[in-house]
Protein backbone atom coordinates (compact mmCIF):
# COMPACT_ATOMS: atom_id res chain seq x y z
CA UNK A 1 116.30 -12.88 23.21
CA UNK A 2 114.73 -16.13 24.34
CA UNK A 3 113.48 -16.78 28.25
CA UNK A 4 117.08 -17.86 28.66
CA UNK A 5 118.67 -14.94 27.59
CA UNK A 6 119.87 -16.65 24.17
CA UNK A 7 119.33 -14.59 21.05
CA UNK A 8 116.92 -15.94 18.85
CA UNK A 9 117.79 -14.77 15.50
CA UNK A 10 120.48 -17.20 13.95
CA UNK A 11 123.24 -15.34 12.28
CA UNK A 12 124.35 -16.61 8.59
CA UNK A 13 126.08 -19.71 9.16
CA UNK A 14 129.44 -20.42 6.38
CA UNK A 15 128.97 -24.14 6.22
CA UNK A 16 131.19 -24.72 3.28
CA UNK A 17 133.92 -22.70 5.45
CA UNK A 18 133.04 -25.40 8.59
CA UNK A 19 133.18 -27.93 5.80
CA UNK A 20 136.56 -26.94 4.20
CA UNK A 21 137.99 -27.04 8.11
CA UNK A 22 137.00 -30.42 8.34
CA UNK A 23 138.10 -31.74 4.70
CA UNK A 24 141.88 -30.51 5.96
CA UNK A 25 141.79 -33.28 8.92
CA UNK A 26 139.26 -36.20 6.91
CA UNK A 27 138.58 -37.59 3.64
CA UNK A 28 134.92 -37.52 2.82
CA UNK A 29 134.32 -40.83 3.90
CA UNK A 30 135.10 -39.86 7.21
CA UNK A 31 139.36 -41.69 6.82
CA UNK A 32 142.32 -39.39 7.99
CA UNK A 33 144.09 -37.32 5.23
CA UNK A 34 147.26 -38.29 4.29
CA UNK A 35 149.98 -37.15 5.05
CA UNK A 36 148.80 -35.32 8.43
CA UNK A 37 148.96 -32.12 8.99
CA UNK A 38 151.71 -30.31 10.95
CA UNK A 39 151.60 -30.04 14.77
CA UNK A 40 151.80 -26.08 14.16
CA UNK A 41 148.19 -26.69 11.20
CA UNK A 42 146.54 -29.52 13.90
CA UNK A 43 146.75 -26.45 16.74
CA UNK A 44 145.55 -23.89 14.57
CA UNK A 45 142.45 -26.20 12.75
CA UNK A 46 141.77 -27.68 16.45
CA UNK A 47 140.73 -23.96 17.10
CA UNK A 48 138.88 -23.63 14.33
CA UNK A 49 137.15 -26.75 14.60
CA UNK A 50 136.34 -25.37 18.25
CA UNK A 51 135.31 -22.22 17.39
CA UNK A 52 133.18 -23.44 14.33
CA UNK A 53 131.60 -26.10 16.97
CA UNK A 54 130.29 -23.16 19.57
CA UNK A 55 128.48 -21.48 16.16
CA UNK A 56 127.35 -24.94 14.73
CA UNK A 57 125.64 -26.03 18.89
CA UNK A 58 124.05 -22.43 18.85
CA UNK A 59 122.68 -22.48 15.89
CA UNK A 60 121.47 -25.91 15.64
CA UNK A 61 119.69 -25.64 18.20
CA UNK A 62 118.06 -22.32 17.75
CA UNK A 63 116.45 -24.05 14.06
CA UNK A 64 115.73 -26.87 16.22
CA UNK A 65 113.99 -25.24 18.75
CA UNK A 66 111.34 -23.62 15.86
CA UNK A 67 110.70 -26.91 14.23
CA UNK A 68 107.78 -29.29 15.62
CA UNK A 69 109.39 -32.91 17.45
CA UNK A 70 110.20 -35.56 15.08
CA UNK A 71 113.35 -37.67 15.13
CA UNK A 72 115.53 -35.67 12.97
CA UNK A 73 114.42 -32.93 15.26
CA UNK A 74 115.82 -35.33 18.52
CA UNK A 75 119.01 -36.63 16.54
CA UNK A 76 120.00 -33.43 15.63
CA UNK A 77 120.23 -32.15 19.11
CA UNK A 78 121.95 -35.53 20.65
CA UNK A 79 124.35 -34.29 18.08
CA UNK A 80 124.84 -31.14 19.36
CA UNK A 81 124.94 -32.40 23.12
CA UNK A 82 127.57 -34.67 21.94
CA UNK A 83 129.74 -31.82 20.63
CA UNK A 84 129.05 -29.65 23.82
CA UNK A 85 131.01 -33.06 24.91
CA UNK A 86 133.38 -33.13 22.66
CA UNK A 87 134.59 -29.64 23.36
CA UNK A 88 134.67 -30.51 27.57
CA UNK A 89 136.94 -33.19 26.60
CA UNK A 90 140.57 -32.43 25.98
CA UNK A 91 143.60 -34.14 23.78
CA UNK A 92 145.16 -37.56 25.41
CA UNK A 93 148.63 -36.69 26.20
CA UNK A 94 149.49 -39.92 23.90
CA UNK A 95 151.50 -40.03 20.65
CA UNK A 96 148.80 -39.16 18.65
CA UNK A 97 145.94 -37.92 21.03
CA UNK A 98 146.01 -34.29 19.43
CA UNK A 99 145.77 -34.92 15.95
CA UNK A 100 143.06 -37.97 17.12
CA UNK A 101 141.23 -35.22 19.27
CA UNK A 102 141.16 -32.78 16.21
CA UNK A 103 139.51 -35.61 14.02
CA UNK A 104 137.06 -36.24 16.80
CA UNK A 105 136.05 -32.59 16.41
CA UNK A 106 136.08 -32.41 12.67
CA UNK A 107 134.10 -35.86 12.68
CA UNK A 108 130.90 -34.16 15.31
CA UNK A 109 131.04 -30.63 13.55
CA UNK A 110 130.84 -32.47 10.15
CA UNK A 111 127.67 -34.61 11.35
CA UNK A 112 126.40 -31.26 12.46
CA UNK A 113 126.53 -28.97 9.27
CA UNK A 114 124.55 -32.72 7.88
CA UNK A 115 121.51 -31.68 11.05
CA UNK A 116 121.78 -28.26 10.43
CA UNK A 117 121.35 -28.20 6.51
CA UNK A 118 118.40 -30.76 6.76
CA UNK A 119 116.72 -29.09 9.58
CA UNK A 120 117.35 -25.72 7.95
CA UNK A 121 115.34 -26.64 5.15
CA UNK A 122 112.38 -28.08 7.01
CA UNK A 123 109.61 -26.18 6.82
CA UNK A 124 108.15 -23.99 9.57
């Protein structure tokens, strides 16, 4: 445990799991899939998206926190302030605002697999 009372060992993280999550709501260039998923599959990925985001902040920032500064270093943890965001925020009650708040998930857990892989493989 860290001065803050966060463990500091990071647990293995399933990225291609995080990335399958993501792949049900976008396209790899970041478009919507089509046709959208059910109301019933949007509620259960918006979940996992959620649930996948509170491992992916952790995480991140625990291999951030070991690595010296640099800019990768600072983007990846903007990124991870930004989901902590992202997560606060809820769905718009508009036609539309779940599935839109689901993709907003999918699109900051998806940019943060990207900071955790490359500052994962920095050295130490």
């Amino acid at each position: 445990m860290n001065a803050s009372g966060q463990p500091t060992a990071t647990v293995p993280v399933d990225l291609e799991t995080m990335r399958e999550t993501v792949s049900a709501l976008l396209n790899a260039d970041g478009s919507p899939v089509l046709p959208e998923p059910s109301d019933m599959q949007v509620t259960v990925l918006t979940e996992l998206l959620r649930g996948h985001l509170e491992v992916m902040i952790r995480e991140t920032e625990t291999v951030t926190g070991r690595l010296p500064a640099s800019i990768a270093r600072y983007c990846a943890l903007a990124c991870a302030g930004e989901a902590r965001g992202k997560l606060r925020a809820a769905p718009t009650a508009q036609p539309g605002g779940v599935i839109a708040y689901a993709r907003r998930l999918a699109r900051v857990l998806a940019a943060l697999c990207d900071h955790y892989e490359l500052m994962d493989s920095e050295p130490r």
